[in-house]
PDB file of N, CA and C in Angstrom:
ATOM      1  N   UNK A   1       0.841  -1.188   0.000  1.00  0.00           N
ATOM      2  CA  UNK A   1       0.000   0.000   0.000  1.00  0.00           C
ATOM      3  C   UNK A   1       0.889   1.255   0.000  1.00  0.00           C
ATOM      4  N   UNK A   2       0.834   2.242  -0.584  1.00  0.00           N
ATOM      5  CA  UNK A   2       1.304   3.084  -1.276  1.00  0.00           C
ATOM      6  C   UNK A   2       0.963   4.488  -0.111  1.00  0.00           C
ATOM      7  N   UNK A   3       2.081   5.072   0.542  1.00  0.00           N
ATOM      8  CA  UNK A   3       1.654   5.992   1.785  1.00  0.00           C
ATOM      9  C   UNK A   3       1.422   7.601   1.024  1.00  0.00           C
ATOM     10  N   UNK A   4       0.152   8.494   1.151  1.00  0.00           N
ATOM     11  CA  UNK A   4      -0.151   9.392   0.931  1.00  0.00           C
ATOM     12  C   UNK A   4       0.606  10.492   1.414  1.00  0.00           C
ATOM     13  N   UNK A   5       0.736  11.237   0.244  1.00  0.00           N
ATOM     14  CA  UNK A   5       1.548  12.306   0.769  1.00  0.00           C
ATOM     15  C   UNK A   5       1.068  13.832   0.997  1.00  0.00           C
ATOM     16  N   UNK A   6       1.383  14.236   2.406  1.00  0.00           N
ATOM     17  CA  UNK A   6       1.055  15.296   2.808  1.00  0.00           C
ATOM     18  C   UNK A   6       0.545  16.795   2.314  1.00  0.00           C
ATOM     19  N   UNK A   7       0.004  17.108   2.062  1.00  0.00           N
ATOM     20  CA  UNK A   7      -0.354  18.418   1.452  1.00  0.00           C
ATOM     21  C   UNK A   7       0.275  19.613   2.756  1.00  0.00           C
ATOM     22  N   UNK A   8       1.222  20.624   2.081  1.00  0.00           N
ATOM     23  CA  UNK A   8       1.719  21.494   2.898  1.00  0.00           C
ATOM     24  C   UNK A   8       0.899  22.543   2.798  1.00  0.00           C
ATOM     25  N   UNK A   9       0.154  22.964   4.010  1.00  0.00           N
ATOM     26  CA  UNK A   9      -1.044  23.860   4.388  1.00  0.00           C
ATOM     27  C   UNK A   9      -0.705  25.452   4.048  1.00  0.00           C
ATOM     28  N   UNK A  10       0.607  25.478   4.277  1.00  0.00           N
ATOM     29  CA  UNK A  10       0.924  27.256   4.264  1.00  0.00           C
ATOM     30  C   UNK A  10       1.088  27.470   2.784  1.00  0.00           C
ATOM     31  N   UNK A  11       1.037  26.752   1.533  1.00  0.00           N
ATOM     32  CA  UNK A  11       1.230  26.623   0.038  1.00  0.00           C
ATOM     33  C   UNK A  11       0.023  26.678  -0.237  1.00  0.00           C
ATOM     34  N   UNK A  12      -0.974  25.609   0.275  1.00  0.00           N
ATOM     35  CA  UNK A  12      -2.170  25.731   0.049  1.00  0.00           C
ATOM     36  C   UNK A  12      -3.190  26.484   0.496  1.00  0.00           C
ATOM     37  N   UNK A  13      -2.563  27.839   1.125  1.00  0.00           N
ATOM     38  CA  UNK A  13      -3.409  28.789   1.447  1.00  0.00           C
ATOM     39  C   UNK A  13      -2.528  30.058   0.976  1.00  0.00           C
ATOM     40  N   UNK A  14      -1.578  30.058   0.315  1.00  0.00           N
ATOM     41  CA  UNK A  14      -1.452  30.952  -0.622  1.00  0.00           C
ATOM     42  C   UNK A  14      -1.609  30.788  -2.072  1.00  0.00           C
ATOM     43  N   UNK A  15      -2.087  29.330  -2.547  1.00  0.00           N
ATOM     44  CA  UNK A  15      -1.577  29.666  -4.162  1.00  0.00           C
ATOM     45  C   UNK A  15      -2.344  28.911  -4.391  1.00  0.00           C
ATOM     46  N   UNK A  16      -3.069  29.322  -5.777  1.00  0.00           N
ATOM     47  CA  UNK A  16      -4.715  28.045  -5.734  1.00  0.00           C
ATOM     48  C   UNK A  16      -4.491  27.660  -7.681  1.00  0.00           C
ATOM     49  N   UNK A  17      -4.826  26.018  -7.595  1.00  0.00           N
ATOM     50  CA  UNK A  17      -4.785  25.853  -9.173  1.00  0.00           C
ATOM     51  C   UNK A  17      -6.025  25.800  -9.826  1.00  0.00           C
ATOM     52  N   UNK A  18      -5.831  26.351 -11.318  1.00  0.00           N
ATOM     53  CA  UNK A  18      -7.032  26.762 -11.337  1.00  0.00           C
ATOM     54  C   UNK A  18      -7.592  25.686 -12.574  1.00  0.00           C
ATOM     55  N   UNK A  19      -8.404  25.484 -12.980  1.00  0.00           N
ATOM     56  CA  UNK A  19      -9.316  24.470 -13.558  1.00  0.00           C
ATOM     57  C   UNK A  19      -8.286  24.599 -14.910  1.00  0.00           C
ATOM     58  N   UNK A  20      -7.764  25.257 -15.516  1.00  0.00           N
ATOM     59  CA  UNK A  20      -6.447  24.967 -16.484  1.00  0.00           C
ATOM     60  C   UNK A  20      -5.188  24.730 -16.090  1.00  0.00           C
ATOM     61  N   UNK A  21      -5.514  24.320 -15.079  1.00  0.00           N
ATOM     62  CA  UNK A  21      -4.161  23.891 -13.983  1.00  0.00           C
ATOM     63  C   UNK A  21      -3.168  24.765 -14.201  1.00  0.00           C
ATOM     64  N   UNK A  22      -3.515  26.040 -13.818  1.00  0.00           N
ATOM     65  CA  UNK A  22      -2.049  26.586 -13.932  1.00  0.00           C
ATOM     66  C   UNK A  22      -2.027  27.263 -12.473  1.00  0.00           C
ATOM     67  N   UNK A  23      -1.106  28.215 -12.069  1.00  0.00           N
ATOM     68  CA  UNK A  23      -1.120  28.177 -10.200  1.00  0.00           C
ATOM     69  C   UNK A  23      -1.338  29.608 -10.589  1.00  0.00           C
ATOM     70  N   UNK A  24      -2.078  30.337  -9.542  1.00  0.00           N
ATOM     71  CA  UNK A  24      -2.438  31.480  -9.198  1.00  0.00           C
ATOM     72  C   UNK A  24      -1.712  31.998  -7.622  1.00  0.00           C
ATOM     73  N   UNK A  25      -1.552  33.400  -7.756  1.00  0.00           N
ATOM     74  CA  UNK A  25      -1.297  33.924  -6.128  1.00  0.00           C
ATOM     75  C   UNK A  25      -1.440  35.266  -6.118  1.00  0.00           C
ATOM     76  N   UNK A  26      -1.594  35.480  -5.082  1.00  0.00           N
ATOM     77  CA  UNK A  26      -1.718  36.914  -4.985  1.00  0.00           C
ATOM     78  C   UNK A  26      -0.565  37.817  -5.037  1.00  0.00           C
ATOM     79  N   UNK A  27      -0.838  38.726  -5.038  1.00  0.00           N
ATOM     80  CA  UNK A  27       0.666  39.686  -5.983  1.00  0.00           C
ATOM     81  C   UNK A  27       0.631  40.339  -4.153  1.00  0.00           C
ATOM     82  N   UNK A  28       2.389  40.428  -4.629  1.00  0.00           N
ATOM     83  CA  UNK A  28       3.197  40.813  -3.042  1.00  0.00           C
ATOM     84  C   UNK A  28       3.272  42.281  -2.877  1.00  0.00           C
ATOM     85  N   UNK A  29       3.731  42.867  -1.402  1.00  0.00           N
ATOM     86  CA  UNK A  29       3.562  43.733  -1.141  1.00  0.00           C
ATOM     87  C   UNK A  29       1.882  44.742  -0.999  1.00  0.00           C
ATOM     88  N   UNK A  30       0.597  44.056  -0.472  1.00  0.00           N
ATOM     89  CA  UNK A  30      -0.031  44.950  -0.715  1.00  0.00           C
ATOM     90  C   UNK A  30      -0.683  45.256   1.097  1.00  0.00           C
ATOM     91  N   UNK A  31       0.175  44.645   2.300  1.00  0.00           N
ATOM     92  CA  UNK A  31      -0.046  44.730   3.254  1.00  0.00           C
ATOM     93  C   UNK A  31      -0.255  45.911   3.579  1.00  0.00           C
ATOM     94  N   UNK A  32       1.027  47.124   3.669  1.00  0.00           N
ATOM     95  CA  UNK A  32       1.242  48.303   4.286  1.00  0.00           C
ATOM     96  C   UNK A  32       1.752  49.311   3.150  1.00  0.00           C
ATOM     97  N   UNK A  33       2.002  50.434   3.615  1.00  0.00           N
ATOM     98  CA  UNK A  33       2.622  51.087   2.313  1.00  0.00           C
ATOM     99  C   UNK A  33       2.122  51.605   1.109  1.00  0.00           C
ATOM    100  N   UNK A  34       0.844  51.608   0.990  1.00  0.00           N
ATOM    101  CA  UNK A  34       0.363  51.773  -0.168  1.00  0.00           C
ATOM    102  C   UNK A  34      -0.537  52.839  -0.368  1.00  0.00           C
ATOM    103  N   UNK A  35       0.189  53.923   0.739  1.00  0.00           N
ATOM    104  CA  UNK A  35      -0.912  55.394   0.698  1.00  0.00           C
ATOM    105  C   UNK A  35      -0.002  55.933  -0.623  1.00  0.00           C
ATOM    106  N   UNK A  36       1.405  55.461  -0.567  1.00  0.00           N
ATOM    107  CA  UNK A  36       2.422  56.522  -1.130  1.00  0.00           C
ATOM    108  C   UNK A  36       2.800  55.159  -2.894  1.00  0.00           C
ATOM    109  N   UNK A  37       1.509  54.790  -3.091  1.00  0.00           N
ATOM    110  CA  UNK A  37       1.467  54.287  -4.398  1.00  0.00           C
ATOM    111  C   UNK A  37       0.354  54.996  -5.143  1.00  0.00           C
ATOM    112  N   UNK A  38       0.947  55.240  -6.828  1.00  0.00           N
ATOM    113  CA  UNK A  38      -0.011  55.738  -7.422  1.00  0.00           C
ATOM    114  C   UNK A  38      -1.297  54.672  -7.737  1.00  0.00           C
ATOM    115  N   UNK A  39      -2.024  55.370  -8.611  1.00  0.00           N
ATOM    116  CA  UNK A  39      -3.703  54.565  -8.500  1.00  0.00           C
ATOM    117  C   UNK A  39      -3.833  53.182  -9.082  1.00  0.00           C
ATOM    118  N   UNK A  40      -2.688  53.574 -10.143  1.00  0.00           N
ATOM    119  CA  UNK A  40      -1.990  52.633 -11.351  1.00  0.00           C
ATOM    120  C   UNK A  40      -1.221  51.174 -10.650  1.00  0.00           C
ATOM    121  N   UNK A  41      -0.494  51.491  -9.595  1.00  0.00           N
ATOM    122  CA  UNK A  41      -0.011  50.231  -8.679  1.00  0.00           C
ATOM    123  C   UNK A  41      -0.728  49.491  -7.648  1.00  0.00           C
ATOM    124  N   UNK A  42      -1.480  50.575  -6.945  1.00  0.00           N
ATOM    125  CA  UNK A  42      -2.982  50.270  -6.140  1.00  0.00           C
ATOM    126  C   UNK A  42      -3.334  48.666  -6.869  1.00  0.00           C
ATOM    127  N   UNK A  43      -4.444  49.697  -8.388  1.00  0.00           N
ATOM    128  CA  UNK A  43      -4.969  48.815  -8.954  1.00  0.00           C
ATOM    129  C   UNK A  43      -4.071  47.168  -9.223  1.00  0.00           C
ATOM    130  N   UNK A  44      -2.857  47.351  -9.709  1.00  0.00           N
ATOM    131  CA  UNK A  44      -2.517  46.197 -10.413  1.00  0.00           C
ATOM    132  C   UNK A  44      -2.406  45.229  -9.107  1.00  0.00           C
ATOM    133  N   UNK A  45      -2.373  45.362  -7.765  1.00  0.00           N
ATOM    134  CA  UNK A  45      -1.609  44.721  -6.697  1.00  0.00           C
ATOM    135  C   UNK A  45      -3.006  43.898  -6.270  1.00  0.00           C
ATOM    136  N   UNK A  46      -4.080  44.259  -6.305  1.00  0.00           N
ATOM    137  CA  UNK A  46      -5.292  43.443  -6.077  1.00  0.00           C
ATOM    138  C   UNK A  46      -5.912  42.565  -7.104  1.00  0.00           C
ATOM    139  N   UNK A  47      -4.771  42.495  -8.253  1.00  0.00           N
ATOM    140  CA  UNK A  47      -5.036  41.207  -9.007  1.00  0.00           C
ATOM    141  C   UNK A  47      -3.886  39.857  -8.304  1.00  0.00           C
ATOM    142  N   UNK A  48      -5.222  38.892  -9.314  1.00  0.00           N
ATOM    143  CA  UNK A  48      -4.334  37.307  -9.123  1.00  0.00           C
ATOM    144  C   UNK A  48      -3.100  37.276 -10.035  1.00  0.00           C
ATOM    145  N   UNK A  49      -1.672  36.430  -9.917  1.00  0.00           N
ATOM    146  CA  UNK A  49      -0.474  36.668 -10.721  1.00  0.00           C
ATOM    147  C   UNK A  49      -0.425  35.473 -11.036  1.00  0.00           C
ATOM    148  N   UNK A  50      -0.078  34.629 -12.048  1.00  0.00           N
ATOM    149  CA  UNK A  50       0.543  33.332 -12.364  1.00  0.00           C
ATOM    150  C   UNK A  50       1.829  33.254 -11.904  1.00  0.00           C
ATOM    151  N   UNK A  51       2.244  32.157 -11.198  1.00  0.00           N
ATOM    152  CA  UNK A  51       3.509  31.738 -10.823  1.00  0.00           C
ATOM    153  C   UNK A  51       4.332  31.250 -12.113  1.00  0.00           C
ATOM    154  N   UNK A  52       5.554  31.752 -11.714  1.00  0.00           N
ATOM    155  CA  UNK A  52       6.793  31.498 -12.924  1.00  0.00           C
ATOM    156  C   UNK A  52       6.662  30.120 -12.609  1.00  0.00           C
ATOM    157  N   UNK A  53       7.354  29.284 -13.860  1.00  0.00           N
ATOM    158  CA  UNK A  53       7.842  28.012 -13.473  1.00  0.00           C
ATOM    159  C   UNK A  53       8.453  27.216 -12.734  1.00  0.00           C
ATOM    160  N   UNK A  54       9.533  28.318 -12.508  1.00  0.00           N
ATOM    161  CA  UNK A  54      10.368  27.458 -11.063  1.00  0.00           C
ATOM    162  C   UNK A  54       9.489  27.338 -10.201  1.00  0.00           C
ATOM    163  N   UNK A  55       8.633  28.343  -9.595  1.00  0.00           N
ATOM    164  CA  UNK A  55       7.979  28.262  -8.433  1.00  0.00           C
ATOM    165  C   UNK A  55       7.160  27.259  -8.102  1.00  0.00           C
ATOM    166  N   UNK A  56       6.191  27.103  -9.549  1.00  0.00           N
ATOM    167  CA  UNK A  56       5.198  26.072  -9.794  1.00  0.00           C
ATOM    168  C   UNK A  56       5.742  24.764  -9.930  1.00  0.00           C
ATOM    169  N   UNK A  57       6.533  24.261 -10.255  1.00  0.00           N
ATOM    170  CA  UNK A  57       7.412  22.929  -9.324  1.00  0.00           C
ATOM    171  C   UNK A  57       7.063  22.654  -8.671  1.00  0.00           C
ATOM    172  N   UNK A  58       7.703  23.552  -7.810  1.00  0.00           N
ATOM    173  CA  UNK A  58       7.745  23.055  -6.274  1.00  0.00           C
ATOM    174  C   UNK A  58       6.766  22.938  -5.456  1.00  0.00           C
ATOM    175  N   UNK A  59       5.617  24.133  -5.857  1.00  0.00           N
ATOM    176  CA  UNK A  59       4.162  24.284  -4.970  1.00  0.00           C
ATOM    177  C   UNK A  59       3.258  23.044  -5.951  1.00  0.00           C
ATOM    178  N   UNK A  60       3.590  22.659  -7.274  1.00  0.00           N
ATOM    179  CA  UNK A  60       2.749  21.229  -7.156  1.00  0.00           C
ATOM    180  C   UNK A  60       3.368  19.915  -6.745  1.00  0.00           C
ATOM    181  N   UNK A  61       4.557  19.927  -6.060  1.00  0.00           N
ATOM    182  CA  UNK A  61       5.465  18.820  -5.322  1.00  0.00           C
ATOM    183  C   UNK A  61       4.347  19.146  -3.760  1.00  0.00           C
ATOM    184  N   UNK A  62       4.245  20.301  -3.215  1.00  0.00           N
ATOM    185  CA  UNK A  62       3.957  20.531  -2.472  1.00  0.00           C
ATOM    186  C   UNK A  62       2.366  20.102  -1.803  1.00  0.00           C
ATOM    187  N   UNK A  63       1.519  20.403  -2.875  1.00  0.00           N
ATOM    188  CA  UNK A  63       0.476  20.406  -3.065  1.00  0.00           C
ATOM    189  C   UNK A  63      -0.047  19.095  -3.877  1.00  0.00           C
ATOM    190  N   UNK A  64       0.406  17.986  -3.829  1.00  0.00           N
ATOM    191  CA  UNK A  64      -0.041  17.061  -4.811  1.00  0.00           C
ATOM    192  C   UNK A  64      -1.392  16.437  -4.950  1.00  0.00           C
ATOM    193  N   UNK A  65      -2.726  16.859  -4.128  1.00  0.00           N
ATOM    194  CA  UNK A  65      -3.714  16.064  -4.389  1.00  0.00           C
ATOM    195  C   UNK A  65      -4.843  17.453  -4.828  1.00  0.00           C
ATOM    196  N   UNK A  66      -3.953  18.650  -5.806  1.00  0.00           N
ATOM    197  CA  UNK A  66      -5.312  19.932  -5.738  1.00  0.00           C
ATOM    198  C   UNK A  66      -5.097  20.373  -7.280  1.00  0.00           C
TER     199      UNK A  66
END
């Protein structure tokens, strides 16, 4: 019998795959700091980003049953 492997929780609550299986996340930096951004960076930071390839490796090594 073949032992299941763990899904790492802190991956799977930042980065979600999406029905074309490709990985989504939220774009960085939009915690603090963002009185002294124009409207133009505001906007772009509250979109979803596709992960580069390297990244996506590893978060579907990480994530293997999503």
């Amino acid at each position: 019998m073949a032992n299941k492997i763990k899904t790492h929780k802190a991956t799977a609550k930042r980065f979600q795959i999406t029905k074309g299986n490709k990985v989504k996340h939220r774009k960085a930096g939009q915690d603090h700091f963002n009185a002294r951004e124009n409207g133009n960076t505001k906007r772009q930071k509250r979109r979803d980003i596709g992960a580069t390839k390297t990244l996506e490796k590893t978060i579907r090594t990480l994530m293997p049953y999503n």
